[in-house]
N, C-alpha and C. Protein backbone atom coordinates (compact mmCIF):
# COMPACT_ATOMS: atom_id res chain seq x y z
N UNK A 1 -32.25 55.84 -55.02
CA UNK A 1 -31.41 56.92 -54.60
C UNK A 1 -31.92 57.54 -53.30
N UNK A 2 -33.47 57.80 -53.15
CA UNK A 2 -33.87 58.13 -52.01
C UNK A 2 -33.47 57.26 -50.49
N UNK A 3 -33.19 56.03 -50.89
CA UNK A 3 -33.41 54.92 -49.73
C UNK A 3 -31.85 55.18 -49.54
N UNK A 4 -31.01 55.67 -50.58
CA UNK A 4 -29.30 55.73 -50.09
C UNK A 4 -29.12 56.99 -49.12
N UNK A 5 -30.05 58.07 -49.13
CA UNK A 5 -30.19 59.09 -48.07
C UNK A 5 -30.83 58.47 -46.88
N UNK A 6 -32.00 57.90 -46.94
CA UNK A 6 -32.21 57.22 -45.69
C UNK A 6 -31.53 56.54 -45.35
N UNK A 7 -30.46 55.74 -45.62
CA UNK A 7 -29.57 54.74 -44.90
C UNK A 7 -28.43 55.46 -44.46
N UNK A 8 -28.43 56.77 -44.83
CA UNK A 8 -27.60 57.53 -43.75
C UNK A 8 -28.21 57.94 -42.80
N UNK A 9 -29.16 57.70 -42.16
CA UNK A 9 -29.61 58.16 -41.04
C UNK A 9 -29.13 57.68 -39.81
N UNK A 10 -29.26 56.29 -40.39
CA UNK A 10 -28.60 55.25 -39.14
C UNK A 10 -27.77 55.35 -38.67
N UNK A 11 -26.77 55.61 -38.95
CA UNK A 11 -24.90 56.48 -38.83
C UNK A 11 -25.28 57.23 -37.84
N UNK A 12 -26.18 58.18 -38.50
CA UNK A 12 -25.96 59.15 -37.37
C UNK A 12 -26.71 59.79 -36.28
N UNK A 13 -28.12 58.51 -36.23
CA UNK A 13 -28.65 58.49 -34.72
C UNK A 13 -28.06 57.69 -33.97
N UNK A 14 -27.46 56.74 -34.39
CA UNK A 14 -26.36 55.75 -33.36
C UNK A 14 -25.17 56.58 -33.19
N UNK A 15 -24.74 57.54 -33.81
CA UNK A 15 -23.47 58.08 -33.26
C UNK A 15 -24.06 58.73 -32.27
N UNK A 16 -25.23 59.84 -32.12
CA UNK A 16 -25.69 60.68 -31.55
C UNK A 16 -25.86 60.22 -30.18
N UNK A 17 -26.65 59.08 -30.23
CA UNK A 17 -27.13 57.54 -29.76
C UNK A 17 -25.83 57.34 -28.47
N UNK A 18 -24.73 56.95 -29.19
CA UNK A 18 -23.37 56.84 -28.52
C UNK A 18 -22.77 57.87 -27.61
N UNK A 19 -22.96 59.34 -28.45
CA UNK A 19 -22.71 60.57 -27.25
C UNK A 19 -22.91 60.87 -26.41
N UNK A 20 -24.44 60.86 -26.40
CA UNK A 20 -25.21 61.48 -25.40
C UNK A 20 -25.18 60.48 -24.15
N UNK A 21 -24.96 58.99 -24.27
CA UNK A 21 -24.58 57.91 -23.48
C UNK A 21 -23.61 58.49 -22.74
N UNK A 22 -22.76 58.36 -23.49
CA UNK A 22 -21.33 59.11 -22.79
C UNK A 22 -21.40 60.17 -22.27
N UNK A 23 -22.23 61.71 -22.76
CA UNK A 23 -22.27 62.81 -22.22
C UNK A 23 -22.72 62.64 -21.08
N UNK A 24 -23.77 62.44 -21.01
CA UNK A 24 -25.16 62.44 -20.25
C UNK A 24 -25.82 61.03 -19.05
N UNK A 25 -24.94 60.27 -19.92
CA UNK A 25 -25.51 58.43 -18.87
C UNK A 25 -26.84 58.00 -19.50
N UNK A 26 -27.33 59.01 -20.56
CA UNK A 26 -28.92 59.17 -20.82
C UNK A 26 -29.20 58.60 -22.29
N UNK A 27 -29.97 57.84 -22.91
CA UNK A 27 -30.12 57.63 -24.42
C UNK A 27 -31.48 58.60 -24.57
N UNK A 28 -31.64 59.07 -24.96
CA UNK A 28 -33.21 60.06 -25.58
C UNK A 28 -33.91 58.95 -26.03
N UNK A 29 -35.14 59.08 -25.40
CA UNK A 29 -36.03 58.22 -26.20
C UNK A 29 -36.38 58.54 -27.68
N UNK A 30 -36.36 60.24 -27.88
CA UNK A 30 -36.40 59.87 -29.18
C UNK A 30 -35.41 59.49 -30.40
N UNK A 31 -34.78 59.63 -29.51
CA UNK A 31 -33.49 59.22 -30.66
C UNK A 31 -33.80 57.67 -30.94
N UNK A 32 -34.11 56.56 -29.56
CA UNK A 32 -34.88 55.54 -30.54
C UNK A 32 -35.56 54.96 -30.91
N UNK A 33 -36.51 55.97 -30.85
CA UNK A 33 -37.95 56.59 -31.89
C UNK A 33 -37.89 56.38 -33.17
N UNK A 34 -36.59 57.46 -33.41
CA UNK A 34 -36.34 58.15 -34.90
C UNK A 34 -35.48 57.06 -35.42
N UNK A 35 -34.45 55.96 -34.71
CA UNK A 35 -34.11 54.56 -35.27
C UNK A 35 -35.43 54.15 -36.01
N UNK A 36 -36.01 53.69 -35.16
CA UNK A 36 -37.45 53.08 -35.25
C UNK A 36 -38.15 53.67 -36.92
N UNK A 37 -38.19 54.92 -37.14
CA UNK A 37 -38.86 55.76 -37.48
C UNK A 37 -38.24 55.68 -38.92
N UNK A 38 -37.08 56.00 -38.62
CA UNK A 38 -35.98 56.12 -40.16
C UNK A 38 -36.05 54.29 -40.61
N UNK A 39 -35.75 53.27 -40.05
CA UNK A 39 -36.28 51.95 -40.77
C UNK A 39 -37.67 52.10 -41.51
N UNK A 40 -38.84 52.60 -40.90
CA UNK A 40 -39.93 52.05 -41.65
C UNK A 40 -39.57 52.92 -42.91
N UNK A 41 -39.14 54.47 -42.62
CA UNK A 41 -39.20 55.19 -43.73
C UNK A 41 -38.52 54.37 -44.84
N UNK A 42 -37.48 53.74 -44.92
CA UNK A 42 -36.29 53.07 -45.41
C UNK A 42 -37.15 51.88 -46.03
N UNK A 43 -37.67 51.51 -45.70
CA UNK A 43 -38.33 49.75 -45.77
C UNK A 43 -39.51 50.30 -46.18
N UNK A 44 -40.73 51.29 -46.20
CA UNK A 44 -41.61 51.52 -47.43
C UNK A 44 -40.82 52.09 -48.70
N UNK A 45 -40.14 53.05 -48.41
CA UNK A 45 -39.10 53.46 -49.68
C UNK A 45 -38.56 52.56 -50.62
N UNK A 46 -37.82 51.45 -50.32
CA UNK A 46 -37.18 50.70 -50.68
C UNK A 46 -38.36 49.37 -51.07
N UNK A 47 -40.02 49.30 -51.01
CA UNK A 47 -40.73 48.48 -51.37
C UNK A 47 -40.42 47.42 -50.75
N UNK A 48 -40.10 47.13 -49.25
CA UNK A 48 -40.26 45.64 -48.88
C UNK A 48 -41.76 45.19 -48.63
N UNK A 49 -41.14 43.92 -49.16
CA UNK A 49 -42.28 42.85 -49.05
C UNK A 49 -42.32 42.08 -47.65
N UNK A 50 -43.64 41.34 -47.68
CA UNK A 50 -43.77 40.83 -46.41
C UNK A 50 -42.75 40.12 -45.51
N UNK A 51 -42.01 39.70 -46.21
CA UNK A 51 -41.42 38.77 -45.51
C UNK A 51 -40.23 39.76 -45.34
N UNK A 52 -39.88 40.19 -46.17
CA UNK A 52 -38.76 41.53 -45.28
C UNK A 52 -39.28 42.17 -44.07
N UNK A 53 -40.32 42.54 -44.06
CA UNK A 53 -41.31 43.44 -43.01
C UNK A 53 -40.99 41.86 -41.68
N UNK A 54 -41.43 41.01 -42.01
CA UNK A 54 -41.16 40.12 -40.71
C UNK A 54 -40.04 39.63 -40.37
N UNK A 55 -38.84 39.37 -41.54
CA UNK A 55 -37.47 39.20 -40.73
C UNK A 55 -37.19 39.99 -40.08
N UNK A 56 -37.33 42.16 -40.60
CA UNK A 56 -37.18 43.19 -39.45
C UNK A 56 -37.70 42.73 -38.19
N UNK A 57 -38.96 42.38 -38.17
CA UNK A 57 -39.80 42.54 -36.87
C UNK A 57 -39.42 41.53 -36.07
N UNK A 58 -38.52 40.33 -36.44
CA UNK A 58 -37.90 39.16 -36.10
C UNK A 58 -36.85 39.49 -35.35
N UNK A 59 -35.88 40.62 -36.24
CA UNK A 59 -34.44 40.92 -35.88
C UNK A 59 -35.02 42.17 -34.42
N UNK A 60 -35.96 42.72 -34.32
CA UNK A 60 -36.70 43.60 -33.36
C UNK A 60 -36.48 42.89 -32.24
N UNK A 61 -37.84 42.09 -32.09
CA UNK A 61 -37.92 40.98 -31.21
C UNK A 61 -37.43 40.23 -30.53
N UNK A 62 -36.37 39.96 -31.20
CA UNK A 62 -35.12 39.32 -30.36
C UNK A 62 -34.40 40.27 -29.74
N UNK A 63 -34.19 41.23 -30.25
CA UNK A 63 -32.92 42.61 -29.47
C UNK A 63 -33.83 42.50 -28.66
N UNK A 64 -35.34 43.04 -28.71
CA UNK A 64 -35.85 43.49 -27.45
C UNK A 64 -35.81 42.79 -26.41
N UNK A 65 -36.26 41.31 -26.82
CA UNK A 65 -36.33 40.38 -25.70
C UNK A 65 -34.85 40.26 -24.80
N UNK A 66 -33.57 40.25 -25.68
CA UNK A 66 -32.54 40.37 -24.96
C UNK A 66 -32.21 41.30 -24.44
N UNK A 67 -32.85 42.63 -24.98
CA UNK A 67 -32.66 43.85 -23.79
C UNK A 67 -33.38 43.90 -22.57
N UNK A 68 -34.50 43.72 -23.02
CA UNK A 68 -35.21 43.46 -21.46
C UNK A 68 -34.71 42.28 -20.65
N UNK A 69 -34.17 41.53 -20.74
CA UNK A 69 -33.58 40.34 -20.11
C UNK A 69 -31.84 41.39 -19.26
N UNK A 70 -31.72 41.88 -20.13
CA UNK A 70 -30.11 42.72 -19.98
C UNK A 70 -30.99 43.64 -18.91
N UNK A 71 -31.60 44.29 -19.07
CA UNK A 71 -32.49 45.52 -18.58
C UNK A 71 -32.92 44.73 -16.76
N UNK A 72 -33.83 43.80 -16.95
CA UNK A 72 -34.40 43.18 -15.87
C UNK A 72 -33.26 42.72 -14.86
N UNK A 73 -32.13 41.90 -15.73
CA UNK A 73 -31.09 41.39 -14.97
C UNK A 73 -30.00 42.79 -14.08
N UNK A 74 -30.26 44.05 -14.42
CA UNK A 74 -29.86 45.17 -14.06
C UNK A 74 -28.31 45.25 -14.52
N UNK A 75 -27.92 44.84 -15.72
CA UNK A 75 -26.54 44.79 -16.28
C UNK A 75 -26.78 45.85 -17.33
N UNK A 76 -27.87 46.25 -17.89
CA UNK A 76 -27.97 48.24 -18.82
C UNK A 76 -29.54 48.63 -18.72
N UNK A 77 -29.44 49.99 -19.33
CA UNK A 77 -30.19 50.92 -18.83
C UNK A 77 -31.18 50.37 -19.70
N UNK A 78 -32.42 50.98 -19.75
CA UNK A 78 -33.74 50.96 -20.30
C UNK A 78 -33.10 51.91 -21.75
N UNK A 79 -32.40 52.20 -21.83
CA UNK A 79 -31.86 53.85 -23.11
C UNK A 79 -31.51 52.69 -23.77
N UNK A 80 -30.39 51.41 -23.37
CA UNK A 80 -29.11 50.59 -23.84
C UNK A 80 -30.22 49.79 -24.51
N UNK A 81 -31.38 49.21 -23.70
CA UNK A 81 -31.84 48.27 -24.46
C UNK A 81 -33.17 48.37 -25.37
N UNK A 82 -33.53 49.91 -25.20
CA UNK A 82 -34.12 50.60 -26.74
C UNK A 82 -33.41 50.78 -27.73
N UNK A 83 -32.28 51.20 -27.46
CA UNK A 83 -31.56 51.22 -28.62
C UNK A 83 -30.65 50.00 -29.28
N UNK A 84 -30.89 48.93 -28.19
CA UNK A 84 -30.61 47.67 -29.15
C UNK A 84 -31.72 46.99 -29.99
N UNK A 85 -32.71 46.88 -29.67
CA UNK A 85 -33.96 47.18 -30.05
C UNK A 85 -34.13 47.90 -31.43
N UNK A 86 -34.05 49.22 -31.35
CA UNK A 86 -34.02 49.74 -32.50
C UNK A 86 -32.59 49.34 -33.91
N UNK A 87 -31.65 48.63 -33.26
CA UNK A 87 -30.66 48.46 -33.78
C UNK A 87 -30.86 46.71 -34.72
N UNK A 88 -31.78 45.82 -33.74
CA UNK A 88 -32.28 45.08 -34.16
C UNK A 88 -33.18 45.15 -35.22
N UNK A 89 -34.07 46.21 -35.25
CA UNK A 89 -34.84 46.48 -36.53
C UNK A 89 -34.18 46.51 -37.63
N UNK A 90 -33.09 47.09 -37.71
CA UNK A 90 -32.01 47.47 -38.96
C UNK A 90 -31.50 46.45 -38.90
N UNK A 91 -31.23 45.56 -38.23
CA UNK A 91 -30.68 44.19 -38.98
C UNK A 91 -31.39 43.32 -39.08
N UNK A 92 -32.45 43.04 -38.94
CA UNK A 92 -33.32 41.84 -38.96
C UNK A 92 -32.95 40.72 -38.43
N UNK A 93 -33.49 39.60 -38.76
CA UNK A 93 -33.31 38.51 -38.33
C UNK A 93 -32.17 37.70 -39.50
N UNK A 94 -30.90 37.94 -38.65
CA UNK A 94 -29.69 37.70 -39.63
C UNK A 94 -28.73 37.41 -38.92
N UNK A 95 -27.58 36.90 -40.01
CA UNK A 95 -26.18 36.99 -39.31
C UNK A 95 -25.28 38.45 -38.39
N UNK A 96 -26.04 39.60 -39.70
CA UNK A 96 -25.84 40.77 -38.77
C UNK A 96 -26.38 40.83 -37.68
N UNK A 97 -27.37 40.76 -37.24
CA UNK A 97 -27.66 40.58 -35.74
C UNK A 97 -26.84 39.90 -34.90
N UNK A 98 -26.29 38.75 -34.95
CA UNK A 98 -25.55 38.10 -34.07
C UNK A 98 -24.44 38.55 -34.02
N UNK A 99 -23.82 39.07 -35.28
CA UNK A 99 -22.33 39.66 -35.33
C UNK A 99 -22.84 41.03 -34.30
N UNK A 100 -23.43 41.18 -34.34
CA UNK A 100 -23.72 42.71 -33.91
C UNK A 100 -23.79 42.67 -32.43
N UNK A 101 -24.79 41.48 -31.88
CA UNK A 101 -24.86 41.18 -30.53
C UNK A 101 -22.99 40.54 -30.21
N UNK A 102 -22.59 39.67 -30.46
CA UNK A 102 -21.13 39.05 -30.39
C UNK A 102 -19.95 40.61 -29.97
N UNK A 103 -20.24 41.84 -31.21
CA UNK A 103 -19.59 42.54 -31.38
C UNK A 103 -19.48 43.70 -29.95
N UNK A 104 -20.92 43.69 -29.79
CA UNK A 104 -21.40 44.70 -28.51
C UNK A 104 -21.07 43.75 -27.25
N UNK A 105 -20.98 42.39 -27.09
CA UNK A 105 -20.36 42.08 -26.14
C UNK A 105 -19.06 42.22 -26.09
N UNK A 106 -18.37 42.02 -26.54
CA UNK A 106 -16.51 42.13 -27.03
C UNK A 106 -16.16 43.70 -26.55
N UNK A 107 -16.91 44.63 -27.01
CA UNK A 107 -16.63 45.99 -26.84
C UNK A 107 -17.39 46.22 -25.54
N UNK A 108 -18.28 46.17 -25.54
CA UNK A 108 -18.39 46.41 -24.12
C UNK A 108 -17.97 45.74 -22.80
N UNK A 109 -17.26 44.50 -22.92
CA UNK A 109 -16.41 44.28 -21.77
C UNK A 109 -15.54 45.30 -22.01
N UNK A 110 -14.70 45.66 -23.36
CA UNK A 110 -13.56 46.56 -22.91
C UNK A 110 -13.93 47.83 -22.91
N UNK A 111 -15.05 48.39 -23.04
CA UNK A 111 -15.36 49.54 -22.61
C UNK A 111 -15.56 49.53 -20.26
N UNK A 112 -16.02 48.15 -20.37
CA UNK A 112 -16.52 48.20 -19.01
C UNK A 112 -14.66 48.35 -18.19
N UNK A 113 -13.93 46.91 -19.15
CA UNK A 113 -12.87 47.29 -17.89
C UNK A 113 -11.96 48.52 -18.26
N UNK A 114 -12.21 49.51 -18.82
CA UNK A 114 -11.81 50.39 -18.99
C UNK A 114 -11.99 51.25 -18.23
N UNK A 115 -13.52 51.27 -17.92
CA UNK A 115 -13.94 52.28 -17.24
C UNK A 115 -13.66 52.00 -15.78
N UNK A 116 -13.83 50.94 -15.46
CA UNK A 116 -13.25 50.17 -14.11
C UNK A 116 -12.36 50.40 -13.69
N UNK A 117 -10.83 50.59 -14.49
CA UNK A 117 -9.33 50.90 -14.64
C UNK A 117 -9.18 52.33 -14.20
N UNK A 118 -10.15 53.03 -15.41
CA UNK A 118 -9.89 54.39 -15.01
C UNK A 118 -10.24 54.98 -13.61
N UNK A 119 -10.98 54.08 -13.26
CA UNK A 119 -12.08 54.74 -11.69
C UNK A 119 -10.94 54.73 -10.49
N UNK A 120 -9.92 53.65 -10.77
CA UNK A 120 -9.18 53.44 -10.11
C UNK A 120 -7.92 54.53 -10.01
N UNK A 121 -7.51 55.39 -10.77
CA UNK A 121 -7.11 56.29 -10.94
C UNK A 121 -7.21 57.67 -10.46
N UNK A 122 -7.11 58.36 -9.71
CA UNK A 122 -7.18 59.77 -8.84
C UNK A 122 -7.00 60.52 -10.26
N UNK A 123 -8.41 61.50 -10.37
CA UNK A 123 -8.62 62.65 -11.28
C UNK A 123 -8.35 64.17 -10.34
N UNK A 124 -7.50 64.63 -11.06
CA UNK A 124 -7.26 66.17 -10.69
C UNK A 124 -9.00 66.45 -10.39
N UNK A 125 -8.69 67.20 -9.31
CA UNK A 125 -9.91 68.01 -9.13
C UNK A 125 -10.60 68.85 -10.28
N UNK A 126 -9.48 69.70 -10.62
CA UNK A 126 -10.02 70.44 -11.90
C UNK A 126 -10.98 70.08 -12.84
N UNK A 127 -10.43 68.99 -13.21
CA UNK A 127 -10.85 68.14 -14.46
C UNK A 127 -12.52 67.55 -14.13
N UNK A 128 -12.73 67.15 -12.81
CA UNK A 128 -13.81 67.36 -12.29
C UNK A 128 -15.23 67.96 -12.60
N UNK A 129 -14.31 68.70 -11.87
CA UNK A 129 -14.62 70.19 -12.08
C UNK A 129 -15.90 70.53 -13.31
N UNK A 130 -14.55 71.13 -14.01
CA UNK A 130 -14.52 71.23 -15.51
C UNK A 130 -15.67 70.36 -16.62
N UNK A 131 -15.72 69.24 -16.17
CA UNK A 131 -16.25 68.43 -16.99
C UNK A 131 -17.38 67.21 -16.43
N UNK A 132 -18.71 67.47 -16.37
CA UNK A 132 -19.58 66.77 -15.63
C UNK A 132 -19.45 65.23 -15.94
N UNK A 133 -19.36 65.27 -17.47
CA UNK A 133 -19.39 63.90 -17.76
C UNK A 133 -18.51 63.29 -17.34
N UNK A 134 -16.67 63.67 -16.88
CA UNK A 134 -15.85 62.98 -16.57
C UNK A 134 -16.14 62.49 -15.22
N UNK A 135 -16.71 63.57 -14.36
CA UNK A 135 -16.62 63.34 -13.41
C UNK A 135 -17.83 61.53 -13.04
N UNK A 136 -18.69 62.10 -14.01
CA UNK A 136 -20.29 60.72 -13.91
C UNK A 136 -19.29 59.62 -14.11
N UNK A 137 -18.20 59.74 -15.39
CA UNK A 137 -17.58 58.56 -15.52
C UNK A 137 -16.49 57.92 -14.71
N UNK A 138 -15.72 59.06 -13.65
CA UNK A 138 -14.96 58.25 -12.96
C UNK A 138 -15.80 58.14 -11.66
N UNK A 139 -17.08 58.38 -11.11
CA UNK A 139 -17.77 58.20 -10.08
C UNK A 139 -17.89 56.75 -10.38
N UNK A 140 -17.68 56.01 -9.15
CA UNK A 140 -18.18 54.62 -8.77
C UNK A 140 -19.29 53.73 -8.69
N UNK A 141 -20.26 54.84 -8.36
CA UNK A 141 -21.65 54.85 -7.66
C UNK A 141 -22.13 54.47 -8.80
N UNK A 142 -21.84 55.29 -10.13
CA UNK A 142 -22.90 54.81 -11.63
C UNK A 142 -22.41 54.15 -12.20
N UNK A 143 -23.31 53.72 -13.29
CA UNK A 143 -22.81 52.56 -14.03
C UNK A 143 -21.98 52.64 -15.21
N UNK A 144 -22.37 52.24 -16.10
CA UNK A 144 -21.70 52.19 -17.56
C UNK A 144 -22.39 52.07 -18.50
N UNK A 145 -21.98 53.54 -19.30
CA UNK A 145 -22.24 53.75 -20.46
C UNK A 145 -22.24 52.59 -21.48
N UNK A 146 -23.38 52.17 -21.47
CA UNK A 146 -23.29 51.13 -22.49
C UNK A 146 -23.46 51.59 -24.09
N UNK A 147 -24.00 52.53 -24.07
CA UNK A 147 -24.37 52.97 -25.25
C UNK A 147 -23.15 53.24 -26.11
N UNK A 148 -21.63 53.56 -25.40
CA UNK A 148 -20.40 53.72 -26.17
C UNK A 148 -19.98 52.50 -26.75
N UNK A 149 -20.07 51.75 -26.23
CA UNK A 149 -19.88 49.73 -27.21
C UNK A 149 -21.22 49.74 -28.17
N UNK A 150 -22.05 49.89 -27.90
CA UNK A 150 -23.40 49.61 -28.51
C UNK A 150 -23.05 50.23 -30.02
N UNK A 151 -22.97 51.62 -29.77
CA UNK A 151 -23.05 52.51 -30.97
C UNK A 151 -21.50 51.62 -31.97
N UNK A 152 -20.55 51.71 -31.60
CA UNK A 152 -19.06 51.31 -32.52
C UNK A 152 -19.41 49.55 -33.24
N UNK A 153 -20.18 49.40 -32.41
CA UNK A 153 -20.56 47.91 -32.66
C UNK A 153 -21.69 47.54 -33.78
N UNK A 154 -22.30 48.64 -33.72
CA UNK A 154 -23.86 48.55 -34.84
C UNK A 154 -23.01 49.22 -35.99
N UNK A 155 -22.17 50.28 -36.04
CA UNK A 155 -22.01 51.12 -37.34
C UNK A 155 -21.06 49.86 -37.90
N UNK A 156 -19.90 49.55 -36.90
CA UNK A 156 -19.27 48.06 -37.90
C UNK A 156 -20.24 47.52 -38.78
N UNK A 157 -20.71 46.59 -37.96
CA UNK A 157 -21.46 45.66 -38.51
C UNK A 157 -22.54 46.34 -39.83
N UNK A 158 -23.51 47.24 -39.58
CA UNK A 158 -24.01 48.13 -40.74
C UNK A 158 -23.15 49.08 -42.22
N UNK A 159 -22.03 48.80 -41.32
CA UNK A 159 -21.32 49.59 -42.95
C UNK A 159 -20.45 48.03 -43.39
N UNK A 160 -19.97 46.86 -42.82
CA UNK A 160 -19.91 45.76 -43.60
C UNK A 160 -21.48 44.98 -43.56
N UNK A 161 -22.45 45.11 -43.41
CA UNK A 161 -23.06 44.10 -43.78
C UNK A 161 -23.92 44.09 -44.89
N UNK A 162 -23.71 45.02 -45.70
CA UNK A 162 -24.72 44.92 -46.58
C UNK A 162 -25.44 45.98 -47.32
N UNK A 163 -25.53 47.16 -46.53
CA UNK A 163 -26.48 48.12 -46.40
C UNK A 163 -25.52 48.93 -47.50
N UNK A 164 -24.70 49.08 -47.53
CA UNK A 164 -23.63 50.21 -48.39
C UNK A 164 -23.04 49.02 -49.36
């Protein structure tokens, strides 16, 4: 029963995870810290054994390596590919992982040509104005929130794969 409260955690540092992307352009490091942080809690709670402990560290390893590859190649932020990273921990070395990577590509092209579409579009000044984040998002100059595909893409895959 304890480990069914910890598995709500995940929900809702990846939503948080997802916002602040969008608010801000920014992922908090600790937010995926506390990914990081809420698995082990989850995975001593729940008594895994070794080899659970190394498919996690498997399903880790690979996000990371493909974030830093995403990261190095300058296609997302250092935030995008901690928190795939941390997203990798929660799925281990699995089919959820790949659905998860598959899923975050799919959504994030259409988050990207979305945002692309919209840039193209003349925003009222006001609105500007008004709203910093709109404005970060229809500016040209920055990039893309990756963290808004990232986040819709992990909670799929985590509320069908298993965990609930």
């Amino acid at each position: 029963m304890y480990t069914d409260y910890l598995a709500t955690i995940f929900p809702a540092l990846v939503i948080a995870a997802g916002l602040s992307d969008l608010l801000t352009m920014k992922i908090p490091n600790w937010l995926t810290g506390a990914i990081g942080a809420a698995f082990v809690l989850l995975a001593v709670s729940a008594g895994f054994d070794g080899q659970q402990w190394l498919n996690h560290a498997a399903g880790f390893a690979a996000a990371f390596v493909a974030g830093f590859i995403l990261f190095a190649a300058r296609c997302m932020g250092g935030g995008d590919a901690k928190l795939i990273s941390g997203i990798g921990l929660w799925f281990g070395w699995s089919a959820n992982l790949v659905n998860f990577a598959v899923l975050t590509a799919v959504l994030g092209l259409v988050v990207t040509l979305a945002i692309v579409a919209a840039r193209l579009i003349p925003v009222l000044p006001f609105a500007l104005g008004q709203h910093a984040w709109i404005a970060r998002l229809h500016d040209r100059q920055t990039g893309i929130p990756y963290g808004i595909a990232i986040a819709p893409a992990a909670l799929t895959i985590y509320w069908n794969g298993g965990w609930f």
